[in-house]
N, C-alpha and C. Protein backbone atom coordinates (compact mmCIF):
# COMPACT_ATOMS: atom_id res chain seq x y z
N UNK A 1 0.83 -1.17 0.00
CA UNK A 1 0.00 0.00 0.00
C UNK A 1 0.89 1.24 0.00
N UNK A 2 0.26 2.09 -0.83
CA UNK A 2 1.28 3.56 -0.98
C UNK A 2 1.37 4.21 0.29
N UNK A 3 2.58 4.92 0.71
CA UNK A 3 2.69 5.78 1.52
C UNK A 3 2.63 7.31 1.31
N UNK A 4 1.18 7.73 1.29
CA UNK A 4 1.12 8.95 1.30
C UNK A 4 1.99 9.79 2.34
N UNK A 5 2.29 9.78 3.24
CA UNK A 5 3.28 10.81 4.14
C UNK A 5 4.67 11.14 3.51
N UNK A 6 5.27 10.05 2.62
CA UNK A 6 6.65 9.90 1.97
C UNK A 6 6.40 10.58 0.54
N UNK A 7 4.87 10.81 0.12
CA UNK A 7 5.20 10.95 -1.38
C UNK A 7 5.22 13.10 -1.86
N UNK A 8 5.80 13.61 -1.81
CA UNK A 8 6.08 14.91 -1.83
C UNK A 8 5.42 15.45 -3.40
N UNK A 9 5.69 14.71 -4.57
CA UNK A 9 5.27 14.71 -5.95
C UNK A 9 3.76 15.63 -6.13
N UNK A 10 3.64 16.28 -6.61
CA UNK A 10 2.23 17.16 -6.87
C UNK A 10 1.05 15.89 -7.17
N UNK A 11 -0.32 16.12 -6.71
CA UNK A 11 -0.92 15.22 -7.29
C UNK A 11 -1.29 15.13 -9.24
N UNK A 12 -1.13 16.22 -9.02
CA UNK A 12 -1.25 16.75 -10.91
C UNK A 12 -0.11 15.53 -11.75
N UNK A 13 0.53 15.07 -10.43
CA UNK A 13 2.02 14.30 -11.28
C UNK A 13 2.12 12.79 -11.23
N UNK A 14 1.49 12.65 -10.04
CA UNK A 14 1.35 11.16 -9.60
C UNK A 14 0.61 10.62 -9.63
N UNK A 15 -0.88 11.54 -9.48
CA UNK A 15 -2.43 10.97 -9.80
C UNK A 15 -2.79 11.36 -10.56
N UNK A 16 -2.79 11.83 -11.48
CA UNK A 16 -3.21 13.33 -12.49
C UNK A 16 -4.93 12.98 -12.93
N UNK A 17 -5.30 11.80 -12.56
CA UNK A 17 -6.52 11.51 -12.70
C UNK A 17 -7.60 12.20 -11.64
N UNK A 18 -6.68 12.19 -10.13
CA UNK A 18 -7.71 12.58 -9.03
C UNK A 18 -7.35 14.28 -9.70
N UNK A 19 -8.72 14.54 -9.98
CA UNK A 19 -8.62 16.25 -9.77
C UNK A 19 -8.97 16.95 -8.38
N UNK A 20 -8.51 18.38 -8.76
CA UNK A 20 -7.77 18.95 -8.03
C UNK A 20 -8.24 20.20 -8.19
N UNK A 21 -9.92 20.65 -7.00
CA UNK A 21 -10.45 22.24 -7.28
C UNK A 21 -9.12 23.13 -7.68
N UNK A 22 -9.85 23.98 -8.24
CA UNK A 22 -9.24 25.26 -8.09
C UNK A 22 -9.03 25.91 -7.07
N UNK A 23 -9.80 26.13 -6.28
CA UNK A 23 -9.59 26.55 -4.74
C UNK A 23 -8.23 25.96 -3.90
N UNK A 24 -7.92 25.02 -4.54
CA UNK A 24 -6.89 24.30 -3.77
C UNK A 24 -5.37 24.29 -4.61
N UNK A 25 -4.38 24.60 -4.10
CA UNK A 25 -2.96 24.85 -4.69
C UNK A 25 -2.62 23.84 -5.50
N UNK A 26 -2.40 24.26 -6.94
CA UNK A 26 -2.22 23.16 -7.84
C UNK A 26 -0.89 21.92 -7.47
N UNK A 27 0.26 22.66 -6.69
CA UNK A 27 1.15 21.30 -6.12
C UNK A 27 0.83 20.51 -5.00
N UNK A 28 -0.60 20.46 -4.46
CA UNK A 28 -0.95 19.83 -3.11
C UNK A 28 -0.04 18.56 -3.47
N UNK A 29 0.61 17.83 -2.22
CA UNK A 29 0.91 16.32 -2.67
C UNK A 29 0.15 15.28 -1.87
N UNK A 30 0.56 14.22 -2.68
CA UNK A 30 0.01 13.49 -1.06
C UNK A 30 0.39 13.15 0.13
N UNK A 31 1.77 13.40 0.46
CA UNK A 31 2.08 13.81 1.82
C UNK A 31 1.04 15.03 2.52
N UNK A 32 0.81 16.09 1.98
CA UNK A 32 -0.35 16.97 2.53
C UNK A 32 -1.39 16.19 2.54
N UNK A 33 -1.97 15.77 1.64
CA UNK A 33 -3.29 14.93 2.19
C UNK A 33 -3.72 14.32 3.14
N UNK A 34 -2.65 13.73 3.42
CA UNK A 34 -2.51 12.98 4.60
C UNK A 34 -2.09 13.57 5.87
N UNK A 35 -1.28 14.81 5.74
CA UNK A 35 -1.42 15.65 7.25
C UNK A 35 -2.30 16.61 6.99
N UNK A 36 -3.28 16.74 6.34
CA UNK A 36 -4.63 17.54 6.40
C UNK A 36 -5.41 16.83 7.28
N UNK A 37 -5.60 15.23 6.87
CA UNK A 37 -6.84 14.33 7.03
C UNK A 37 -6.19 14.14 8.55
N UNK A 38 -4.95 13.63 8.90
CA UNK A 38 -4.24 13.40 10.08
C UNK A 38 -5.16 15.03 11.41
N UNK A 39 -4.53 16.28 10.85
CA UNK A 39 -4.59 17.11 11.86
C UNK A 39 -5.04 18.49 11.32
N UNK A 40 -6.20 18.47 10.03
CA UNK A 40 -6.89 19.44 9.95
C UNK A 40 -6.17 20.33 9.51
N UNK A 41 -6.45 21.43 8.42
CA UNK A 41 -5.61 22.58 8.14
C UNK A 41 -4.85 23.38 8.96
N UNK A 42 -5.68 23.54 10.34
CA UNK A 42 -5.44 24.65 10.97
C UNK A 42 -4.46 24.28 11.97
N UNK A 43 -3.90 22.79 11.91
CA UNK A 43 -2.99 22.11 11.97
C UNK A 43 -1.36 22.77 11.86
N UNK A 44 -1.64 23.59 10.50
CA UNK A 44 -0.53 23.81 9.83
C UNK A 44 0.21 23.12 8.34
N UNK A 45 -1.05 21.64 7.87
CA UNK A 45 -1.00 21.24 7.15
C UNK A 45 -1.49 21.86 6.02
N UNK A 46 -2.28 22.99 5.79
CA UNK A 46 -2.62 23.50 4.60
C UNK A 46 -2.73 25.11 5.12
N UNK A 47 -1.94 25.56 4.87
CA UNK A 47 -1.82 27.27 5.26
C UNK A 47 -2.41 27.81 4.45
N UNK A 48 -2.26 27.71 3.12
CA UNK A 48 -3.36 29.03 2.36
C UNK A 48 -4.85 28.91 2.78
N UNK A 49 -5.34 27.48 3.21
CA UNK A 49 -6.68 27.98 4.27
C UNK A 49 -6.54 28.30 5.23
N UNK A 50 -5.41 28.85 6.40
CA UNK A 50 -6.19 29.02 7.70
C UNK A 50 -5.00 30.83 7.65
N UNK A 51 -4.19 31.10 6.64
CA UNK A 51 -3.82 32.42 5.90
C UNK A 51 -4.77 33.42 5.88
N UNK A 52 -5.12 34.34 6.82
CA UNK A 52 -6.36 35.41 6.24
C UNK A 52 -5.87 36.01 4.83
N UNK A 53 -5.36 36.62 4.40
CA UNK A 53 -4.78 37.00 2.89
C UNK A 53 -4.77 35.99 1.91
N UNK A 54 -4.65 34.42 2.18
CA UNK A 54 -4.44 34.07 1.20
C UNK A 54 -6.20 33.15 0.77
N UNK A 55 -6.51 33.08 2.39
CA UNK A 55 -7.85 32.33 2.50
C UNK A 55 -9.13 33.63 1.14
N UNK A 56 -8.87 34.63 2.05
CA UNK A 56 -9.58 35.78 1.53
C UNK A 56 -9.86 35.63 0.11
N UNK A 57 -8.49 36.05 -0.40
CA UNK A 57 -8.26 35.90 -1.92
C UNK A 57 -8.99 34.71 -2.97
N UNK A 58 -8.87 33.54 -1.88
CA UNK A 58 -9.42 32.32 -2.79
C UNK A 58 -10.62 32.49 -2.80
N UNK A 59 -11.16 32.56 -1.63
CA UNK A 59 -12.36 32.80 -1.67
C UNK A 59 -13.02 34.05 -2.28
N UNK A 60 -12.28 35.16 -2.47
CA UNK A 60 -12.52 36.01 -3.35
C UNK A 60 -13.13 35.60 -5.14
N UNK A 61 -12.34 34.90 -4.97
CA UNK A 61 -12.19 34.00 -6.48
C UNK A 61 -13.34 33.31 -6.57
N UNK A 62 -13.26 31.93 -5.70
CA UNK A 62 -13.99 30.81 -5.97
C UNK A 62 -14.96 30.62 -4.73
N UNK A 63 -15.19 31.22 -3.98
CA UNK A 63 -15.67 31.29 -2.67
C UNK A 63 -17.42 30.89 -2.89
N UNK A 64 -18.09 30.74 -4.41
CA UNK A 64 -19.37 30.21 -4.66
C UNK A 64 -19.03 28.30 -4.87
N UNK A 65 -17.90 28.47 -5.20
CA UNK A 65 -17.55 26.79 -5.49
C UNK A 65 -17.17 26.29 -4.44
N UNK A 66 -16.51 26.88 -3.47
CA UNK A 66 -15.79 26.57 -2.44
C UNK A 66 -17.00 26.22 -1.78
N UNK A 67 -18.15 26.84 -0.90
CA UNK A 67 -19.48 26.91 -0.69
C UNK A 67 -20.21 26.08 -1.05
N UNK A 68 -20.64 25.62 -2.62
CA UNK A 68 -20.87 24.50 -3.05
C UNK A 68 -20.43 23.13 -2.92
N UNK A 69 -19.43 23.46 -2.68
CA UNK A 69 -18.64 22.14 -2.39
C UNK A 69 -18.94 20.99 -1.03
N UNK A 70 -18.92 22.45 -0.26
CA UNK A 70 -19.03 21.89 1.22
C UNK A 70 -20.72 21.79 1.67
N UNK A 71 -21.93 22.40 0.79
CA UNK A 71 -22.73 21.97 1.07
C UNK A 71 -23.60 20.78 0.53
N UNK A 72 -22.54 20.69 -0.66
CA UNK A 72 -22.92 19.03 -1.47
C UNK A 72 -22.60 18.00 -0.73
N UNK A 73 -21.16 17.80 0.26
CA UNK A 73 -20.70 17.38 0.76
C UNK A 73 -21.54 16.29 2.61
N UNK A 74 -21.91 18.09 3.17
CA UNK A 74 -22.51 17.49 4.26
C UNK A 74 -24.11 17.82 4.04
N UNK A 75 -24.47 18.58 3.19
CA UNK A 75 -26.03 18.98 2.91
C UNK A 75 -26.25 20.41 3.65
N UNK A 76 -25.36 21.13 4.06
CA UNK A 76 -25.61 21.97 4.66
C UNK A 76 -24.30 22.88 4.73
N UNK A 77 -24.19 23.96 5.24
CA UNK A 77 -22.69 25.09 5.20
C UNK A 77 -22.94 24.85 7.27
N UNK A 78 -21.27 24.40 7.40
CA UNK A 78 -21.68 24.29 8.66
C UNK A 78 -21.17 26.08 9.50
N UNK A 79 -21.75 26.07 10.51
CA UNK A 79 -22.12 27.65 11.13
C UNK A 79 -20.82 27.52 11.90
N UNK A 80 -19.87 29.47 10.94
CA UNK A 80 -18.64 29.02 11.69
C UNK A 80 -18.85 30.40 13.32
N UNK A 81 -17.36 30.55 13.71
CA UNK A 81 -17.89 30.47 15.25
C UNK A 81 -18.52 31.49 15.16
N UNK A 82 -19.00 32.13 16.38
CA UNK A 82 -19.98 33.04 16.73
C UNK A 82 -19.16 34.49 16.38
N UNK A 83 -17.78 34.55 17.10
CA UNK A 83 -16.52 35.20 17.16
C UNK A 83 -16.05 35.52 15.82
N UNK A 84 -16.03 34.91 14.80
CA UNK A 84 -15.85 35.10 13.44
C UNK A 84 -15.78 36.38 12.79
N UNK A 85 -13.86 36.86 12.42
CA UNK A 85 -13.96 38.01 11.30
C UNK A 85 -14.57 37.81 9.97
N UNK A 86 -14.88 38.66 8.91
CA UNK A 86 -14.86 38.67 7.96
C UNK A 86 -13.51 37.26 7.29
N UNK A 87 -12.88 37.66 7.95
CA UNK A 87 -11.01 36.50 7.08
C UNK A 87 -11.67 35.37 7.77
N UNK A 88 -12.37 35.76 9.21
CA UNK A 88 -12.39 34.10 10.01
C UNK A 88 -13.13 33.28 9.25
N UNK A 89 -14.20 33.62 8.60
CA UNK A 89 -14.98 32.89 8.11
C UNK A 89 -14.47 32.78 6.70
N UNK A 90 -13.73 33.04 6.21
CA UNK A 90 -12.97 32.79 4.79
C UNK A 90 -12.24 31.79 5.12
N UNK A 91 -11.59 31.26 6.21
CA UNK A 91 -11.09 30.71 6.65
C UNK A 91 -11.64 29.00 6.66
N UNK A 92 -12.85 29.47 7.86
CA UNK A 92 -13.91 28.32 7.98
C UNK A 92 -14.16 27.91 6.60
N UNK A 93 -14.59 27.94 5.90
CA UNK A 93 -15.02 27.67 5.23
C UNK A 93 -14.00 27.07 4.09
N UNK A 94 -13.19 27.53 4.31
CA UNK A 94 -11.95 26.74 3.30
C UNK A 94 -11.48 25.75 3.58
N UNK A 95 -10.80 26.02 4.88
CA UNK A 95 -10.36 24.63 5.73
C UNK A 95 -11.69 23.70 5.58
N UNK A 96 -12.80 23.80 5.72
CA UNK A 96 -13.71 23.18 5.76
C UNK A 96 -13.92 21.82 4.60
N UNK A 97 -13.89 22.87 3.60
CA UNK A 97 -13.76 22.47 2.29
C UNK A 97 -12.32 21.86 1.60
N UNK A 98 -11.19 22.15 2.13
CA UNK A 98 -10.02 21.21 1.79
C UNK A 98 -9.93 19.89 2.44
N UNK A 99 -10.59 20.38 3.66
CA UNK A 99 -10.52 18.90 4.70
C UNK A 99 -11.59 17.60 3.59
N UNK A 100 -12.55 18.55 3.57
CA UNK A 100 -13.62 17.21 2.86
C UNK A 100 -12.86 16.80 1.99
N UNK A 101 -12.22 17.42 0.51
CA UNK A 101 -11.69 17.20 -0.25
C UNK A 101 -10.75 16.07 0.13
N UNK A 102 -9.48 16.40 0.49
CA UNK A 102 -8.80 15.63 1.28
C UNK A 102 -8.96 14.01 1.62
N UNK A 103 -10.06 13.75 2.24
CA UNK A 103 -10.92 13.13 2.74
C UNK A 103 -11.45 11.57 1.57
N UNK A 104 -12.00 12.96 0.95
CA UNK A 104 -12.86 12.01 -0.67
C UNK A 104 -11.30 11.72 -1.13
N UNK A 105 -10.00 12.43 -1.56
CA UNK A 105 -9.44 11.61 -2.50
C UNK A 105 -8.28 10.83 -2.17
N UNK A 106 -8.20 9.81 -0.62
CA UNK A 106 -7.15 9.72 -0.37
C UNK A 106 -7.16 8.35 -0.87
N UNK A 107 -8.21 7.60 -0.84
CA UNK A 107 -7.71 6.03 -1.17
C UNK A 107 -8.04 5.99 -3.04
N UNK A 108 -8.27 7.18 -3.38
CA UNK A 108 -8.07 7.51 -5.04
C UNK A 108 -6.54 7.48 -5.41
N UNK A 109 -6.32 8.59 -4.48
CA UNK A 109 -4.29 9.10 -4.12
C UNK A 109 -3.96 7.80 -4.23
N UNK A 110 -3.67 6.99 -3.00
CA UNK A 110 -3.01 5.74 -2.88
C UNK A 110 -3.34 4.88 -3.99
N UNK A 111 -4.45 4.23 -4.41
CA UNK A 111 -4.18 3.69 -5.94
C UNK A 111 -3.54 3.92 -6.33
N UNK A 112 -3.46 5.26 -7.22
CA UNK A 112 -2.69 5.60 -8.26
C UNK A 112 -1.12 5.50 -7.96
N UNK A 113 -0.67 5.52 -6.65
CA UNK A 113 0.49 5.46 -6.32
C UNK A 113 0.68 3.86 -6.08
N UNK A 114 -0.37 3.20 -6.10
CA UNK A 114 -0.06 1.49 -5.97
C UNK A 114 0.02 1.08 -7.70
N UNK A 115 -0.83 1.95 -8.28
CA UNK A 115 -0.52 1.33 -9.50
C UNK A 115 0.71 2.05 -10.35
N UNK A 116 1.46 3.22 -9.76
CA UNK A 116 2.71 3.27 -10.78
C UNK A 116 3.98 2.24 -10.21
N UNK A 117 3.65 2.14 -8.90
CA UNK A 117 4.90 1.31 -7.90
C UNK A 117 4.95 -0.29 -8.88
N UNK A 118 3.31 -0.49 -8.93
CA UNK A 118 2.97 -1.71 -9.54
C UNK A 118 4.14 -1.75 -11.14
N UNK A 119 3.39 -0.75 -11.78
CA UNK A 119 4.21 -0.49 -13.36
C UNK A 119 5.35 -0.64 -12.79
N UNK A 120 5.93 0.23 -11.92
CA UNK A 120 7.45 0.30 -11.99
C UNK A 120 8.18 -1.34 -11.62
N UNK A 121 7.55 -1.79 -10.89
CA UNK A 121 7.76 -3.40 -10.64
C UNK A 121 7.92 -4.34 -12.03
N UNK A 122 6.80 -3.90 -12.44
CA UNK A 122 6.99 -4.90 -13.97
C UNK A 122 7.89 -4.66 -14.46
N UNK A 123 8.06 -3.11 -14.83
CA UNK A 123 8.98 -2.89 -15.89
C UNK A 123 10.39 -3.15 -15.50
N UNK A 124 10.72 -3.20 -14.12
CA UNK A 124 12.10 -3.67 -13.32
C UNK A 124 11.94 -5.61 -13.64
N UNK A 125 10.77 -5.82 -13.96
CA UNK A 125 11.19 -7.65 -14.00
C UNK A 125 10.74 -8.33 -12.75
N UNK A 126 10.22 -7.51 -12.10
CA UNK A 126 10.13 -8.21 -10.25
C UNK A 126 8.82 -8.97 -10.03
């Protein structure tokens, strides 16, 4: 089974099949995936969501998809804290939405990394 924590490679490179919102940094790898799903963005595993400037911005952008995302997801936008800036909730809502993401494509991730290990096996003769 692949080790997502070891694999640094963009998913665009190693999975290029699992896509990859826009909302979300086109080199995510799957080492991040796996310390997202491990300990949540706000973790420190995904900084441009829990970034007020950078959260802002995305959501500036894509912040109707981002939204969509997360209410396809659980059926609902979950209510962020009471305390919440303007950035806080750009925030919430991102982390929110990378975590799900995250989530949905990790045993997609690992395939694809079982099946190039696999190729690379054949083509070594093993």
């Amino acid at each position: 089974m692949a080790d997502l924590w070891n694999t640094e490679t963009p998913i665009s490179e190693c999975a290029p099949d699992v896509g990859v919102p826009d909302w979300i940094e086109s080199d995510i790898s799957p080492s991040d995936i796996a310390a997202i799903i491990q300990g949540g963005c706000a973790s420190g595993a995904y900084m441009p969501a829990v970034t007020y400037h950078k959260a802002l911005a995305t959501m500036g952008e894509h912040g109707d998809d981002v939204l969509q995302y997360v209410e396809d997801a659980l059926g609902e936008l979950p209510k962020p804290p009471d305390s919440a800036s303007w950035s806080g909730m750009a925030c919430h809502y991102l982390s929110c939405a990378v975590e799900l993401w995250a989530s949905s494509v990790e045993y997609e991730v690992e395939a694809a990394l079982d099946a190039t290990e696999a190729e690379a096996a054949n083509a070594e003769g093993r």
